[in-house]
Each structure stands twice: as C-alpha cells, then as structure tokens.
PDB file of N, CA and C in Angstrom:
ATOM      1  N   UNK A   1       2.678  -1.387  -5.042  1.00  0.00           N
ATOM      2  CA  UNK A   1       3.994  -1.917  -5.375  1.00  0.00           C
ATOM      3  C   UNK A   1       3.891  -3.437  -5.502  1.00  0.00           C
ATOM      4  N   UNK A   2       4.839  -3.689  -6.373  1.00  0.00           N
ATOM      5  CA  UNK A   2       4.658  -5.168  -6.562  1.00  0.00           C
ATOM      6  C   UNK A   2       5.218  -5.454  -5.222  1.00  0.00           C
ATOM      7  N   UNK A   3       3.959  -7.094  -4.948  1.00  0.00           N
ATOM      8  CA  UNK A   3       4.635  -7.474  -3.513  1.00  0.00           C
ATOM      9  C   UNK A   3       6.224  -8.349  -3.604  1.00  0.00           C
ATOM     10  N   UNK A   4       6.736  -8.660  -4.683  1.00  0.00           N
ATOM     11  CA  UNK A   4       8.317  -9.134  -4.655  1.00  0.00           C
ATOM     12  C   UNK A   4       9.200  -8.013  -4.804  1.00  0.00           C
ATOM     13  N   UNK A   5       8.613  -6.110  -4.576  1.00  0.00           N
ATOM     14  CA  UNK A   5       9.633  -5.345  -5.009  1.00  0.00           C
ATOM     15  C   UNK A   5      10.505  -5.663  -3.517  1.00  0.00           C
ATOM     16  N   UNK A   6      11.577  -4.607  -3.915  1.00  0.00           N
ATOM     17  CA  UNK A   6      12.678  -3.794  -2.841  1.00  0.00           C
ATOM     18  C   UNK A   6      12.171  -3.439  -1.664  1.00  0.00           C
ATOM     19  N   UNK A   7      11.268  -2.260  -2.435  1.00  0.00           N
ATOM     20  CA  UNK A   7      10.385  -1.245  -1.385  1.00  0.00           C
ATOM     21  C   UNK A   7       9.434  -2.184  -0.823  1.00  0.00           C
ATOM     22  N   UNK A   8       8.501  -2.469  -1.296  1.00  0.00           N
ATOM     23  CA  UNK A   8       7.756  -3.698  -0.776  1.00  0.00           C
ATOM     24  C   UNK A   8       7.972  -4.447   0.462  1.00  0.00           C
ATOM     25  N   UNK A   9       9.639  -4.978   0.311  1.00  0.00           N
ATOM     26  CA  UNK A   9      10.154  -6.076   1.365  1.00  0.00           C
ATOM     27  C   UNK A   9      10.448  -4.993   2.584  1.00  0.00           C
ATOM     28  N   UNK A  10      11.407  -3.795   1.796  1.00  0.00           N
ATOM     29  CA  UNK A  10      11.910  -2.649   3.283  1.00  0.00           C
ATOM     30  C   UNK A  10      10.739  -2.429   4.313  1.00  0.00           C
ATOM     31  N   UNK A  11       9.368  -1.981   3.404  1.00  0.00           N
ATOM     32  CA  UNK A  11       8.356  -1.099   4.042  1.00  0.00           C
ATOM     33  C   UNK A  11       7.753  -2.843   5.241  1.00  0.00           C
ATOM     34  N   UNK A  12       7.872  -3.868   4.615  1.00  0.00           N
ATOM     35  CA  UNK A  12       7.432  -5.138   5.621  1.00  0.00           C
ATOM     36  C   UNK A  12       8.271  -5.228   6.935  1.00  0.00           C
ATOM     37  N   UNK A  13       9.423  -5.190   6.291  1.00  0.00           N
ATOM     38  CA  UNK A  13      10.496  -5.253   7.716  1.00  0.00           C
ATOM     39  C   UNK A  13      10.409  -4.308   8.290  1.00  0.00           C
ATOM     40  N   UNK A  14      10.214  -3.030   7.730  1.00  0.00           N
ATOM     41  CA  UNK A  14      10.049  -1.580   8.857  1.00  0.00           C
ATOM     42  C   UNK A  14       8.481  -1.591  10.123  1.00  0.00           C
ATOM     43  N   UNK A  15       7.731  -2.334   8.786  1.00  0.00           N
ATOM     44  CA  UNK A  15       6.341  -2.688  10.234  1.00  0.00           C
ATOM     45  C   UNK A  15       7.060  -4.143  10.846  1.00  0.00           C
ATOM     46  N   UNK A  16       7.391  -4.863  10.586  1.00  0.00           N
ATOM     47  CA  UNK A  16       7.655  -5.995  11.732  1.00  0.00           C
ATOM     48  C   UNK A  16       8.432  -5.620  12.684  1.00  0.00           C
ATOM     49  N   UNK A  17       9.644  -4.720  12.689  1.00  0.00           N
ATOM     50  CA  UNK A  17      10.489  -3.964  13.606  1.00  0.00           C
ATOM     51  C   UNK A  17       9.640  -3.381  15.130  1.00  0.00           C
ATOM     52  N   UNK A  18       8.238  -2.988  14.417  1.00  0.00           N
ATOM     53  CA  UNK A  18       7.633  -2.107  15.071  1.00  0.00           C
ATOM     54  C   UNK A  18       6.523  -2.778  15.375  1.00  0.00           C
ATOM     55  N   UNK A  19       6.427  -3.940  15.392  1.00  0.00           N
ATOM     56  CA  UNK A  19       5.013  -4.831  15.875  1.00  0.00           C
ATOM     57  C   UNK A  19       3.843  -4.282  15.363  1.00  0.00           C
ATOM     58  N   UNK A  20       4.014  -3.705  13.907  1.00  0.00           N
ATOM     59  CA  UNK A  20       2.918  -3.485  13.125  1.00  0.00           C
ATOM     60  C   UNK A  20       2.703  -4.928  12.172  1.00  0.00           C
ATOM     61  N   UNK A  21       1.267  -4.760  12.224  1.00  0.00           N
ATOM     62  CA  UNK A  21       0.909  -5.714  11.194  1.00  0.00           C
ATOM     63  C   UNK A  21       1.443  -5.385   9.472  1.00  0.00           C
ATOM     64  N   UNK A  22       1.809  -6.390   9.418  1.00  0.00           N
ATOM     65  CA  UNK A  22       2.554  -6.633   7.744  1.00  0.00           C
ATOM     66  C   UNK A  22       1.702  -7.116   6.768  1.00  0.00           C
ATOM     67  N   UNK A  23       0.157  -6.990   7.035  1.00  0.00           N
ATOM     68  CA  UNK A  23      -1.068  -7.126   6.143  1.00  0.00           C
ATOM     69  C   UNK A  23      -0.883  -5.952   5.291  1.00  0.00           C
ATOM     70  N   UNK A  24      -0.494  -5.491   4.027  1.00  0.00           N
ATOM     71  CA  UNK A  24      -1.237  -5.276   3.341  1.00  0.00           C
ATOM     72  C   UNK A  24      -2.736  -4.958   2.631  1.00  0.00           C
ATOM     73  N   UNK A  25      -3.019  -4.080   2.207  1.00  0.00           N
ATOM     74  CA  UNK A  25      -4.178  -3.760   1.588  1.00  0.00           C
ATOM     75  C   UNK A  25      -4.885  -3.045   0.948  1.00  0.00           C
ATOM     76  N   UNK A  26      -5.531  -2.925   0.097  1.00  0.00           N
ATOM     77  CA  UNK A  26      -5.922  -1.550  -0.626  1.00  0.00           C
ATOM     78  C   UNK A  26      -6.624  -0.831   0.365  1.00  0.00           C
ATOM     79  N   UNK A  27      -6.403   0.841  -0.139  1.00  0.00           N
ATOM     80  CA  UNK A  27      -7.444   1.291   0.887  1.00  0.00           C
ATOM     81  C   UNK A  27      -8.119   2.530  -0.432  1.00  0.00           C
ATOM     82  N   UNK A  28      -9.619   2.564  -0.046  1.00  0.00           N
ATOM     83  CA  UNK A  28     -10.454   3.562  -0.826  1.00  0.00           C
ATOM     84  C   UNK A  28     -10.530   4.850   0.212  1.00  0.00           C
ATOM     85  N   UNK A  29      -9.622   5.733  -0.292  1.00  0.00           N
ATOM     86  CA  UNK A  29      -9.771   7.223   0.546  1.00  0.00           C
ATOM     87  C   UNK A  29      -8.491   8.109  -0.620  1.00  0.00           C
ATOM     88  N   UNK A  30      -9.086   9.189  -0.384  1.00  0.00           N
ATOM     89  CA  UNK A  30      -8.628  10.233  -0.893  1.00  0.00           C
ATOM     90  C   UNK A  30      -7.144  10.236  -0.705  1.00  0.00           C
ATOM     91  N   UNK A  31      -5.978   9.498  -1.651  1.00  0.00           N
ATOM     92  CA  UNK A  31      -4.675   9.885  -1.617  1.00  0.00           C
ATOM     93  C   UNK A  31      -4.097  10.147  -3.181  1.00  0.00           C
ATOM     94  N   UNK A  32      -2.822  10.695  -3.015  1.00  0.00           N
ATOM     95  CA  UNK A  32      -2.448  10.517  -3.989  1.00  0.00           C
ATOM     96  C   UNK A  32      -1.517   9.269  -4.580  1.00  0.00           C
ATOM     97  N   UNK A  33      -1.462   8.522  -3.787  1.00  0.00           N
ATOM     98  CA  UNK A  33      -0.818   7.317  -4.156  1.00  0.00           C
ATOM     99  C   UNK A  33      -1.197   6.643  -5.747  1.00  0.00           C
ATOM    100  N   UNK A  34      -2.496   6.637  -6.083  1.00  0.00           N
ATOM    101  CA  UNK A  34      -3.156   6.044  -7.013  1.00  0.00           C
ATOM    102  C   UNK A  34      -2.476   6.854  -8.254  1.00  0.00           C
ATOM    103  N   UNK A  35      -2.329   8.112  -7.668  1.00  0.00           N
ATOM    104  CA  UNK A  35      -1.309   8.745  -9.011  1.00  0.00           C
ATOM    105  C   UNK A  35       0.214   8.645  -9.288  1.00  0.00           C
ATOM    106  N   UNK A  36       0.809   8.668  -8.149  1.00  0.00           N
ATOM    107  CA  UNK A  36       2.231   8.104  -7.986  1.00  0.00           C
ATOM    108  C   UNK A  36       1.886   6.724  -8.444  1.00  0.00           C
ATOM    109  N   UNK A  37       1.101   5.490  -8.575  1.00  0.00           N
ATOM    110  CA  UNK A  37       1.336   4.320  -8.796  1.00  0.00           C
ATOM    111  C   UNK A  37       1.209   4.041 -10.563  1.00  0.00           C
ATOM    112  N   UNK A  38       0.173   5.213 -11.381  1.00  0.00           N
ATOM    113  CA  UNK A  38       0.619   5.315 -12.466  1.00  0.00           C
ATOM    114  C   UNK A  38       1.569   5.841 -13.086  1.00  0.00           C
ATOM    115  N   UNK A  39       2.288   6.309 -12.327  1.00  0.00           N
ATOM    116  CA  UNK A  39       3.388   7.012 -12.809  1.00  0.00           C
ATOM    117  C   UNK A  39       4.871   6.189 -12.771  1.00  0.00           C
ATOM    118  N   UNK A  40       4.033   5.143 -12.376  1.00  0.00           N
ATOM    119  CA  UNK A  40       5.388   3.842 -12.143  1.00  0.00           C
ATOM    120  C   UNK A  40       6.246   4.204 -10.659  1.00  0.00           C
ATOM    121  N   UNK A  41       5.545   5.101  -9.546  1.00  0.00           N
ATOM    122  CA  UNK A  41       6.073   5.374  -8.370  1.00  0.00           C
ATOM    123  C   UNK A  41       5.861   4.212  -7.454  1.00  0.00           C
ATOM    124  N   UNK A  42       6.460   3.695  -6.773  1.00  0.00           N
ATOM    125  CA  UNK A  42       5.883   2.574  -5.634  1.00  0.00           C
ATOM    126  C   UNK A  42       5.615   3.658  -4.799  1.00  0.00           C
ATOM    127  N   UNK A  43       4.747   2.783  -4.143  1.00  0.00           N
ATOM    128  CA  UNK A  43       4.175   3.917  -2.477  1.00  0.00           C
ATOM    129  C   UNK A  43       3.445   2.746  -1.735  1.00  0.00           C
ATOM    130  N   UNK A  44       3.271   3.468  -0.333  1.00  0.00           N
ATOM    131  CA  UNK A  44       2.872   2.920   0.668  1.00  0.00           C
ATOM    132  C   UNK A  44       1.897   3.688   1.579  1.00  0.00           C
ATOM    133  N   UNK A  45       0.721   3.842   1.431  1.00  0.00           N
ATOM    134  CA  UNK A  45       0.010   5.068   2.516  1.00  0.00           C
ATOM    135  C   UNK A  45      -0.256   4.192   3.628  1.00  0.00           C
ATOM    136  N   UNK A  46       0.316   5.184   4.930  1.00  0.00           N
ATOM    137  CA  UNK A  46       0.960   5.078   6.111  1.00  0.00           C
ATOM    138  C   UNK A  46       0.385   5.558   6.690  1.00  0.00           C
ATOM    139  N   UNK A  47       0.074   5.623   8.289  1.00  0.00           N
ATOM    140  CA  UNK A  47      -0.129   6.867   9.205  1.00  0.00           C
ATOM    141  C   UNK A  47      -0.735   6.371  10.460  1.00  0.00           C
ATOM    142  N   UNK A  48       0.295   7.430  11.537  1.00  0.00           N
ATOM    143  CA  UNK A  48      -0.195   6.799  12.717  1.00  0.00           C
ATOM    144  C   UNK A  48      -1.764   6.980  13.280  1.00  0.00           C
ATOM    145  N   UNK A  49      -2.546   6.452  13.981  1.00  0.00           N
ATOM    146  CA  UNK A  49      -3.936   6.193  14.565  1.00  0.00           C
ATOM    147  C   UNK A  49      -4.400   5.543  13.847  1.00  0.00           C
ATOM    148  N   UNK A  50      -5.808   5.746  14.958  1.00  0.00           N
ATOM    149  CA  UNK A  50      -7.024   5.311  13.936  1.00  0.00           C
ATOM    150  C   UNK A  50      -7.476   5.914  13.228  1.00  0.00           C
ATOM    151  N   UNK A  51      -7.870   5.462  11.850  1.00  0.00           N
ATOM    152  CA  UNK A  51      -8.499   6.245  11.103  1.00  0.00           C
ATOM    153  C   UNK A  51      -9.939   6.315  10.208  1.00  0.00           C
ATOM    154  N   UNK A  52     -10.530   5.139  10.944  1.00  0.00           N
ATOM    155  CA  UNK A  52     -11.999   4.668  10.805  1.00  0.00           C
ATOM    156  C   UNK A  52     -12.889   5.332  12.074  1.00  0.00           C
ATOM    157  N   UNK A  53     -13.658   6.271  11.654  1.00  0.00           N
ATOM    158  CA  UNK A  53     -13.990   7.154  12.370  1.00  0.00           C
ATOM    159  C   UNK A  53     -13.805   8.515  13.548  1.00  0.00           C
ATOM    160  N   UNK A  54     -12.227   8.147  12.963  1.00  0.00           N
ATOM    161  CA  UNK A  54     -11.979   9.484  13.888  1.00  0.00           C
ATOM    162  C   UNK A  54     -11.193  10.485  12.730  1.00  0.00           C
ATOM    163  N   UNK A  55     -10.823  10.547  11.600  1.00  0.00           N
ATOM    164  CA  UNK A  55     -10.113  11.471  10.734  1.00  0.00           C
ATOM    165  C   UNK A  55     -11.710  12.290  10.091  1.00  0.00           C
ATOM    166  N   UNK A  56     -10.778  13.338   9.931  1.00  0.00           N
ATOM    167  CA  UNK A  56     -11.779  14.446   9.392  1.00  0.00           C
ATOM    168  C   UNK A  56     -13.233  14.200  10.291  1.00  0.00           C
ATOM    169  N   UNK A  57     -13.341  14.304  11.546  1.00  0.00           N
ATOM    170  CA  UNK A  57     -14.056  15.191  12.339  1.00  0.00           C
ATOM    171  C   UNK A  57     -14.172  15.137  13.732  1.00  0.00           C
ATOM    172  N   UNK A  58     -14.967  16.215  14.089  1.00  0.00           N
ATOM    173  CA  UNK A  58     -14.574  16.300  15.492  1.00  0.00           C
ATOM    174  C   UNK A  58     -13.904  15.707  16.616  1.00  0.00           C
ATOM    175  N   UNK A  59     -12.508  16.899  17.219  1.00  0.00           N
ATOM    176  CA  UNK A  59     -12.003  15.870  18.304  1.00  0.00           C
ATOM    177  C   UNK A  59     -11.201  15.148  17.487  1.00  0.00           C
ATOM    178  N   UNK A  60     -11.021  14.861  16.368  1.00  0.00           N
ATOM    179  CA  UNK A  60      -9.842  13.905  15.828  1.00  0.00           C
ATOM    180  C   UNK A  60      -8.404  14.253  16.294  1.00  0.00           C
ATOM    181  N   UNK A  61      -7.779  12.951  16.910  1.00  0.00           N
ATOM    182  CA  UNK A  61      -6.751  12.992  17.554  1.00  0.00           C
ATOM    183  C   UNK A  61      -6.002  11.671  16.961  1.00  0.00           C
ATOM    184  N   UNK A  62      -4.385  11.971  16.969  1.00  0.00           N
ATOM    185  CA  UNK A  62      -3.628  10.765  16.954  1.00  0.00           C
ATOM    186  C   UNK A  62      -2.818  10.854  18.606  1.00  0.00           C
ATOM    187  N   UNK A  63      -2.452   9.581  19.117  1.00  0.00           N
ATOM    188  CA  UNK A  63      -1.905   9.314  20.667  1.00  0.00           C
ATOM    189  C   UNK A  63      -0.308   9.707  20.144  1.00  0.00           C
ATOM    190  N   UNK A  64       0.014  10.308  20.937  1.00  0.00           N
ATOM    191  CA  UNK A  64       1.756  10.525  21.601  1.00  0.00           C
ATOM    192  C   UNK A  64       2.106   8.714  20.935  1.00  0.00           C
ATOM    193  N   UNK A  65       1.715   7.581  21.524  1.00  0.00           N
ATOM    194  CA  UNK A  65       2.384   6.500  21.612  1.00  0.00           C
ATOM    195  C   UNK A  65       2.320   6.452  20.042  1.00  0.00           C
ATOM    196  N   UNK A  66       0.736   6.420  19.471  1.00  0.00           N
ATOM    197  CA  UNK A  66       1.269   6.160  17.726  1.00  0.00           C
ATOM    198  C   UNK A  66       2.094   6.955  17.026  1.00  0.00           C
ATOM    199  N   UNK A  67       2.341   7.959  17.394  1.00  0.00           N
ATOM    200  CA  UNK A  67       3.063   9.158  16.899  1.00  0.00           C
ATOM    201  C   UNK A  67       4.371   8.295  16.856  1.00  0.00           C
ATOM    202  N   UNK A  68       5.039   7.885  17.621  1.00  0.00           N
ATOM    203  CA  UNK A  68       6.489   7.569  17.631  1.00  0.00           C
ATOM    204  C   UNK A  68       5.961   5.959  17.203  1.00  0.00           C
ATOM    205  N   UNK A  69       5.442   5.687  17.118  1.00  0.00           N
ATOM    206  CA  UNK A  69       5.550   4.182  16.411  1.00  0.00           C
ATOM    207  C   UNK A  69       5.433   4.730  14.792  1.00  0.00           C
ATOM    208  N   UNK A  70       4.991   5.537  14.609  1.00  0.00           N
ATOM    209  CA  UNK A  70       5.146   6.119  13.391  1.00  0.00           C
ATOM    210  C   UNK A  70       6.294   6.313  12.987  1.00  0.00           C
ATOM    211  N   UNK A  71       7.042   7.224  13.855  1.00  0.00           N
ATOM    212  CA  UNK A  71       8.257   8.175  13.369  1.00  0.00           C
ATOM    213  C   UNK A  71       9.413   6.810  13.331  1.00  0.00           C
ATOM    214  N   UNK A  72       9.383   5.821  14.041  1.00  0.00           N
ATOM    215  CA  UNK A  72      10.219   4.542  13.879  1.00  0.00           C
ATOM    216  C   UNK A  72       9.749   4.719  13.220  1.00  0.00           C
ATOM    217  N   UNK A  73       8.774   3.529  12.407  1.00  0.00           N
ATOM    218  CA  UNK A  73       8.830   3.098  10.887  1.00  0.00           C
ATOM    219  C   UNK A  73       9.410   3.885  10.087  1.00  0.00           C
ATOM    220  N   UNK A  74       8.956   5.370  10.016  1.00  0.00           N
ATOM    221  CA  UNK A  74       9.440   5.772   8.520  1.00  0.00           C
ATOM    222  C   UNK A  74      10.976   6.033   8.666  1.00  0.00           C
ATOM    223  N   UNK A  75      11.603   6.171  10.545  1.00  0.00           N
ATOM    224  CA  UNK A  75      12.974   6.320  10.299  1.00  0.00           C
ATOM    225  C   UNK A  75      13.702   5.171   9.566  1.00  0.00           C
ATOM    226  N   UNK A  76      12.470   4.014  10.137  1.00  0.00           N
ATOM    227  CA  UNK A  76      13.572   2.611   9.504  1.00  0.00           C
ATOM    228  C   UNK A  76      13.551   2.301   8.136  1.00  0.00           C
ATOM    229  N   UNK A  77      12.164   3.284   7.553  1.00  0.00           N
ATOM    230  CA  UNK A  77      12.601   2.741   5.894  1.00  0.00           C
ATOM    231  C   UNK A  77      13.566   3.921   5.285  1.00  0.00           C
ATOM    232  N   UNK A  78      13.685   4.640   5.845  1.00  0.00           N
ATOM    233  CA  UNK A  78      14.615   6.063   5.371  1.00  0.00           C
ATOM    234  C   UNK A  78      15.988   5.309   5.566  1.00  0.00           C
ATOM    235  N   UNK A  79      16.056   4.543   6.407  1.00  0.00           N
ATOM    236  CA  UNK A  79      17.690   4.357   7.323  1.00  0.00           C
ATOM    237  C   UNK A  79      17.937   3.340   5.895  1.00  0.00           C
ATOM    238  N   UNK A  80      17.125   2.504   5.499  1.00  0.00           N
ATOM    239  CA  UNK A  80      17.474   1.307   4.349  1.00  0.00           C
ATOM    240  C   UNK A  80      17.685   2.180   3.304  1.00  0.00           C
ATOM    241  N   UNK A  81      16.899   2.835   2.689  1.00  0.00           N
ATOM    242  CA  UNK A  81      16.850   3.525   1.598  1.00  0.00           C
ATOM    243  C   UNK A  81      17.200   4.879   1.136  1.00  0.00           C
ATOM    244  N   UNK A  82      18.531   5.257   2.303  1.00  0.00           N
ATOM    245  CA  UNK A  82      19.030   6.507   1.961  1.00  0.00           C
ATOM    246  C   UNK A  82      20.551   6.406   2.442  1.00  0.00           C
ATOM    247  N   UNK A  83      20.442   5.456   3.313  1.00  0.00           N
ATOM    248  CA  UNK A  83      21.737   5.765   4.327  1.00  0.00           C
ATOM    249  C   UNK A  83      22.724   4.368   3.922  1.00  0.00           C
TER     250      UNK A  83
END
C-alpha cells in the first residue's frame, strides 16, 4: 500500500496502540498479498509470533500473550474501517 494511503495510516496507528513496531517491510514468504496488491487491493501481512524459525515446523507455537496483541490490532483496524 502506498505509504500516504488511508489503510496505510489506520494499519500504523493500530500497531502504535499496541506497542508494535510501525516499521514496515517487505517480506519474501508464501502469501497472497502479492496478488491482492496487483489487483489494486491494499494489504498488510500480519500475524502474531515469531516467525523466523519457528512456522512450519516442529513444536511451532504462537504465546496466549501474542495471540491477544494480535486480536487488538486487527480489532482496532476493523473498529476504523467498518464501524
């Protein structure tokens, strides 16, 4: 998304709410974002844990605590952008 969009600014304020970092960045992994972004979709791939060495294998776990630092954020960009 362009960084002067709408979505752009919501999805920043929804991580600063939540003492997430508001860095930005590309990431190389298997999403579909890259297709929503030709399609003129903005997007944002999200998700609670770590995910540098612990997704897709053994024992991969996300914590109770990221879980709900998760479920804030996306309540707070839902709450801007629906309600």
């Amino acid at each position: 998304a362009p960084s002067t969009s709408e979505f752009n600014s919501i999805c920043h304020e929804a991580l600063a709410a939540q003492g997430i970092s508001e860095d930005f960045g590309k990431l190389s992994a298997s999403t579909e974002a890259s297709v929503f972004q030709r399609l003129g979709i903005e997007c944002l791939v999200f998700g609670p844990g770590l995910s540098t060495g612990n997704s897709h294998a053994p024992n991969e776990f996300v914590s109770l605590d990221d879980l709900e630092v998760a479920r804030r954020f996306y309540r707070g960009v839902v709450e801007r952008f629906c309600l």
